[in-house]
Protein backbone atom coordinates (compact mmCIF):
# COMPACT_ATOMS: atom_id res chain seq x y z
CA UNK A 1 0.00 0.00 0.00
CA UNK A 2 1.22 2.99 -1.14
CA UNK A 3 -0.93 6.71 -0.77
CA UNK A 4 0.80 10.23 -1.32
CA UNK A 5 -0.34 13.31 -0.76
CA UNK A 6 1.11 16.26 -2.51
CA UNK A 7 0.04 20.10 -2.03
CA UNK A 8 -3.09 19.19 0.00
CA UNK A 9 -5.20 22.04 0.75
CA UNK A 10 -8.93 22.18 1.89
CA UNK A 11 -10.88 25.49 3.13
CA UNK A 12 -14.23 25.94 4.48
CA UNK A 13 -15.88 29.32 3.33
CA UNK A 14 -13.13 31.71 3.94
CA UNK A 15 -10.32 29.88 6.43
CA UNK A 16 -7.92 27.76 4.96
CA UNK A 17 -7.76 24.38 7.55
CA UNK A 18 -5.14 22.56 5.19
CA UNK A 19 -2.15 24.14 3.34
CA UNK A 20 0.09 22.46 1.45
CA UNK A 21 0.48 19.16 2.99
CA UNK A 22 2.95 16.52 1.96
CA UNK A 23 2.57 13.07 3.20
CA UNK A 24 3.36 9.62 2.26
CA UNK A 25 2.12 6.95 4.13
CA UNK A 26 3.05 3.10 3.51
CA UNK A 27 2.14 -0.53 4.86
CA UNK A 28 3.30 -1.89 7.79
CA UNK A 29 3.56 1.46 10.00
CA UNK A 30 1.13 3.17 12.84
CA UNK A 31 1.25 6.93 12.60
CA UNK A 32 -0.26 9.21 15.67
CA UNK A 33 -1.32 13.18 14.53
CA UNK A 34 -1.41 15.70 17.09
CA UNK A 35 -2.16 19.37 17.58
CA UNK A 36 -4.44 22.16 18.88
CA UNK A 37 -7.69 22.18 18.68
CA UNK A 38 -8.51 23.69 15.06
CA UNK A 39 -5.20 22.59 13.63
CA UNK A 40 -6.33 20.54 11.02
CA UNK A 41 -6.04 17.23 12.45
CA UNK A 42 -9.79 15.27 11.40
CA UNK A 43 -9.78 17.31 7.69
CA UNK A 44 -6.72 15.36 7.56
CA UNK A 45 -8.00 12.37 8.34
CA UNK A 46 -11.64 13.00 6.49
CA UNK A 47 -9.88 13.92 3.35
CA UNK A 48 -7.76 10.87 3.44
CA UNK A 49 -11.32 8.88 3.72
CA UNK A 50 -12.68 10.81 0.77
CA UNK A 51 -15.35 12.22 3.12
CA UNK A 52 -14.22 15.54 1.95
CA UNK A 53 -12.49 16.72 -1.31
CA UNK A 54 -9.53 18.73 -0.77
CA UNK A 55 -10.01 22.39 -2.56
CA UNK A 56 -6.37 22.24 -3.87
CA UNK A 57 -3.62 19.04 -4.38
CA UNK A 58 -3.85 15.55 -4.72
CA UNK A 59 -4.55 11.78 -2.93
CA UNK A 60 -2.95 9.15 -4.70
CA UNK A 61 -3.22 5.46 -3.63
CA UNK A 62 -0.72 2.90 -4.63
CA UNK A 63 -0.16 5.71 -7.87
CA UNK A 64 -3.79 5.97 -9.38
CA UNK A 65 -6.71 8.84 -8.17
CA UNK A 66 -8.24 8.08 -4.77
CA UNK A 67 -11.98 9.23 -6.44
CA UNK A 68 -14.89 9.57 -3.94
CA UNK A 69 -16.97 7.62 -5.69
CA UNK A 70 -14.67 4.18 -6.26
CA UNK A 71 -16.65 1.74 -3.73
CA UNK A 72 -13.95 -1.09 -3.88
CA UNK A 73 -11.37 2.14 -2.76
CA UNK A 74 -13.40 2.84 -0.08
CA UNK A 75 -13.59 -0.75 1.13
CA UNK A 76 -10.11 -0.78 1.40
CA UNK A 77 -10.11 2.01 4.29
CA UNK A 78 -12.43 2.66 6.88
CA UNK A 79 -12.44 6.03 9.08
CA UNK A 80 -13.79 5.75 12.53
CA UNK A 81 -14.53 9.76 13.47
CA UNK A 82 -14.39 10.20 17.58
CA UNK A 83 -18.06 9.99 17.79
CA UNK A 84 -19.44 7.11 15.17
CA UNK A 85 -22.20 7.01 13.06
CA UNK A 86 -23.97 4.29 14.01
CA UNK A 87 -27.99 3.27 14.03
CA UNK A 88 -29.30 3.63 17.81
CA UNK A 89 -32.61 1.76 17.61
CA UNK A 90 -30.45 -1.22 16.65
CA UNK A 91 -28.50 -3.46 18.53
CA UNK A 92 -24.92 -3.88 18.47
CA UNK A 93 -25.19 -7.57 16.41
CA UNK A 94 -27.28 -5.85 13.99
CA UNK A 95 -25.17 -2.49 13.50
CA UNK A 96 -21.96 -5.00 12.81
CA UNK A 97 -24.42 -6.86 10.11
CA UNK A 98 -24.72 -3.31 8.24
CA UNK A 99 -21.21 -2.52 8.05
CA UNK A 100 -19.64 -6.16 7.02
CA UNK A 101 -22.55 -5.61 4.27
CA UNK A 102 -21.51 -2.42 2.70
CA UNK A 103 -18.06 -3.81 2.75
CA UNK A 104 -18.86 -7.02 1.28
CA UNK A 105 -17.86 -8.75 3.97
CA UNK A 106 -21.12 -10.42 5.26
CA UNK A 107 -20.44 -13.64 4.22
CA UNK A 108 -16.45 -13.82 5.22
CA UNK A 109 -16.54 -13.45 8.70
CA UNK A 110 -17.64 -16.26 10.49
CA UNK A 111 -19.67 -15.98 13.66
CA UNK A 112 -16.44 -17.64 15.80
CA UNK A 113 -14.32 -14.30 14.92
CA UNK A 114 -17.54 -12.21 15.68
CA UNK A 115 -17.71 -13.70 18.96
CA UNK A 116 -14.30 -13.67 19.86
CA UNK A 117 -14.53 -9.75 18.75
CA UNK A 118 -17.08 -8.90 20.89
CA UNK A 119 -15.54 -10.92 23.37
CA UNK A 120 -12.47 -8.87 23.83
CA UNK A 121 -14.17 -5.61 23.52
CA UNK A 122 -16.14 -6.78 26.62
CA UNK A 123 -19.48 -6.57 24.69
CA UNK A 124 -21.14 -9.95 24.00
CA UNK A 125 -23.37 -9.66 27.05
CA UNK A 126 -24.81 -6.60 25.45
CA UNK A 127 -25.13 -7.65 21.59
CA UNK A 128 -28.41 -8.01 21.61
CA UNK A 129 -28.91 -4.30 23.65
CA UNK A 130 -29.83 -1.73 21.11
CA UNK A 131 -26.79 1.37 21.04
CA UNK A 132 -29.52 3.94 22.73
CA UNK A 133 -29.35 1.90 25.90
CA UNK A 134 -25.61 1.66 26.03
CA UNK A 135 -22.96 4.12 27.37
CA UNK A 136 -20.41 6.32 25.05
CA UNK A 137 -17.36 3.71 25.76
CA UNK A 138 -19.82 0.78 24.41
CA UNK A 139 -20.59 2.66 21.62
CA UNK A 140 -17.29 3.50 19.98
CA UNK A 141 -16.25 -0.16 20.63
CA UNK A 142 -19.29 -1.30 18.41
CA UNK A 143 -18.03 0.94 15.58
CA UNK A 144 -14.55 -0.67 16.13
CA UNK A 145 -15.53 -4.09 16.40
CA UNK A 146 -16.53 -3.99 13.03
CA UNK A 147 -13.26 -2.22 12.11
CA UNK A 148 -11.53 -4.76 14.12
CA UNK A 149 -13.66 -7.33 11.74
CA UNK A 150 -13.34 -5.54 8.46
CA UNK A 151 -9.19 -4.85 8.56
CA UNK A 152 -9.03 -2.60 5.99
CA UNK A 153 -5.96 -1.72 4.90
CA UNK A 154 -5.86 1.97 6.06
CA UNK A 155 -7.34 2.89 9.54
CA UNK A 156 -8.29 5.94 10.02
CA UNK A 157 -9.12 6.79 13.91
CA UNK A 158 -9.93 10.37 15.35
CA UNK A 159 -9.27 10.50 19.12
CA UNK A 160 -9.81 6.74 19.68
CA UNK A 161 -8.23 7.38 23.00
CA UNK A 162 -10.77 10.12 24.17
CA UNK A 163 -13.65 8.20 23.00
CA UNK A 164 -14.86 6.77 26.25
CA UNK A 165 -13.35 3.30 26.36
CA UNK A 166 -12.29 1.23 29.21
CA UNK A 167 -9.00 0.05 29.68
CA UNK A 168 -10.09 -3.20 28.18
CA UNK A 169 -11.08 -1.32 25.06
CA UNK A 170 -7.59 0.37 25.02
CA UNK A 171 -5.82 -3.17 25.40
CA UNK A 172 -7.65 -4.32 22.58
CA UNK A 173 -7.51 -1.74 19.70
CA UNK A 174 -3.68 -1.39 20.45
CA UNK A 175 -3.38 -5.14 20.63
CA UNK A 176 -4.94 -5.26 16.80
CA UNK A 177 -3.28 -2.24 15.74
CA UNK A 178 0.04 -3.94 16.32
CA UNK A 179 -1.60 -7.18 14.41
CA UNK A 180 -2.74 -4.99 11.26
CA UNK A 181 0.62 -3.37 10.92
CA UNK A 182 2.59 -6.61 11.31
CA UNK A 183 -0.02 -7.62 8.34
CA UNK A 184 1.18 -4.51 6.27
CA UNK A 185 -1.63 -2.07 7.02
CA UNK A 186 -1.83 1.27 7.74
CA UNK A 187 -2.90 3.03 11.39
CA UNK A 188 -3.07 6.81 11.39
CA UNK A 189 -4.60 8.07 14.41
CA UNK A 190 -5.04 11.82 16.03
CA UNK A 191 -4.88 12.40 19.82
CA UNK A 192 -4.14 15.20 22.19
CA UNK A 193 -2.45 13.04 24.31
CA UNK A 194 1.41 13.54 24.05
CA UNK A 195 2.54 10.29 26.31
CA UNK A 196 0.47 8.24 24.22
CA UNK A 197 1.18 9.69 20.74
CA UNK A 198 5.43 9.42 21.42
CA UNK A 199 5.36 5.86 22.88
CA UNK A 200 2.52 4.46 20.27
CA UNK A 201 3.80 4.64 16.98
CA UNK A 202 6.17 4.78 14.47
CA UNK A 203 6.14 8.09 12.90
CA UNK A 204 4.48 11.40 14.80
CA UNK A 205 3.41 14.61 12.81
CA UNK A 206 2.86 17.71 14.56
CA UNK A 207 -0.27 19.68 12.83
CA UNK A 208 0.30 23.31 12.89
CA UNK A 209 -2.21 26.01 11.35
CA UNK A 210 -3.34 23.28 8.50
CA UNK A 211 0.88 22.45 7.97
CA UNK A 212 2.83 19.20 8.89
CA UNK A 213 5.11 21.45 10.89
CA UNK A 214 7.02 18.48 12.97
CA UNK A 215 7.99 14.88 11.76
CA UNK A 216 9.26 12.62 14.31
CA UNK A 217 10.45 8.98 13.91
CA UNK A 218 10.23 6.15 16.53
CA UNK A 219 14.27 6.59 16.81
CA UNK A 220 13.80 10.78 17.33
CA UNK A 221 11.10 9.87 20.25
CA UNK A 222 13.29 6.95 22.32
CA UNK A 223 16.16 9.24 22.36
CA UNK A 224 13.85 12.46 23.97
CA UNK A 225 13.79 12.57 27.76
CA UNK A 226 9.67 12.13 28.74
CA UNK A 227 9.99 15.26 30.73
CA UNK A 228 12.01 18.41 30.96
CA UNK A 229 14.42 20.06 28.34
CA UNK A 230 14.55 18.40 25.17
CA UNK A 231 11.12 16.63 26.00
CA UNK A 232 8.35 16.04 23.22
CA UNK A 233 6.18 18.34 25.63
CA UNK A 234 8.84 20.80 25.67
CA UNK A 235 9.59 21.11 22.04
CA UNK A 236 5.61 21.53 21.16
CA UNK A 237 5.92 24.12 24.25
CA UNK A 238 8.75 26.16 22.63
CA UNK A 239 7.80 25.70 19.09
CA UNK A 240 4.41 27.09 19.82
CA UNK A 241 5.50 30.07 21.79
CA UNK A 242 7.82 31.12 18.93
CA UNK A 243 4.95 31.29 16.31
């Protein structure tokens, strides 16, 4: 898998949220995006899911046009926004049956991997409990359970670790990410959460005012102290305060 982005702009009525971003992102590697609030962290991410068309540059995946409209594209990626979009008069059994559907998936997934699924994600008591009766934490682990199911080869996760799960849901979706990476996919992920974001992946990008203003490898982040001078927390301090 191979996607590039080149000169990637997007702006919403008058404010420019993207500018000139150049990415490439490959198989086999988990990639964390942080930022302030505003900095253009999910138009990232919603642009990469073809969500949203960019106003300016280009998406290419593995060297042809990532179009919005090319379904078996789209089944190749799945973005999992910080609140889901989910059905809440159904249950959780039935809202995984909708989304292995639209990815043609229905009839590859046997019930002993649904099980184990729901299983880990603490949630086969409840399968048969409709999403309005459930708490936030339950909900986001429905929506990744059939992420979890699906493994596309390009996740694409806003704030999964602000989304209201339990540890147990935390075990899990770094437990797979480390699985689907291993396989050769793709994890790009925004959070606001600094320890996480330098000891949970391979590459880190620092969002600035719609730029890619820091890159930082897995080597760059073992050799930084976790606090004081020279700390990821003090770089994003002193890089800020100098713009």
């Amino acid at each position: 898998m191979d996607i590039v982005l080149r000169g990637l702009a997007k702006r919403f009525d008058r404010e420019d949220v993207l500018t000139g971003v150049d990415l490439d992102l490959g198989g086999g590697q988990t990639v964390a995006v942080i930022g302030l609030n505003g900095a253009g962290k999910t138009t990232l991410l919603r642009c990469l899911a073809g969500v949203i068309m960019p106003t300016h540059g280009s998406i290419r995946w593995n060297g042809g046009d990532s179009l919005r409209d090319d379904l078996a594209l789209h089944r190749q990626m799945m973005f999992l926004p910080d609140t889901p979009v989910l059905i809440e008069s159904n249950t959780i059994l039935e809202n995984l049956v909708l989304f292995l559907r639209a990815y043609g998936r229905e009839g590859s997934v046997s019930d002993e991997q649904i099980i184990n699924v729901l299983r880990e994600l603490d949630l086969l008591e409840h399968c048969e409990s409709t999403l309005a009766r459930l708490s936030r934490g339950q909900r986001y682990k429905t929506a990744l359970a059939t992420l979890l199911l699906i493994r596309p080869e390009l996740w694409l996760l806003d704030e999964p670790f602000a989304s209201g799960m339990d540890p147990q849901g935390m075990h899990t979706l770094k437990h797979h990410v480390r699985q689907a990476t291993a396989a050769g996919s793709c994890v790009v992920y925004t959070t606001q959460i600094i320890e996480i974001a330098e000891r949970f992946c391979d590459v880190l990008l620092v969002i600035d005012h719609g730029r890619i203003a820091q890159r930082f490898g897995r080597d760059d982040l073992r050799g930084m102290p976790q606090e004081g001078p020279g700390s990821l927390g003090e770089r994003l301090a002193l890089f800020r305060s100098v713009q």
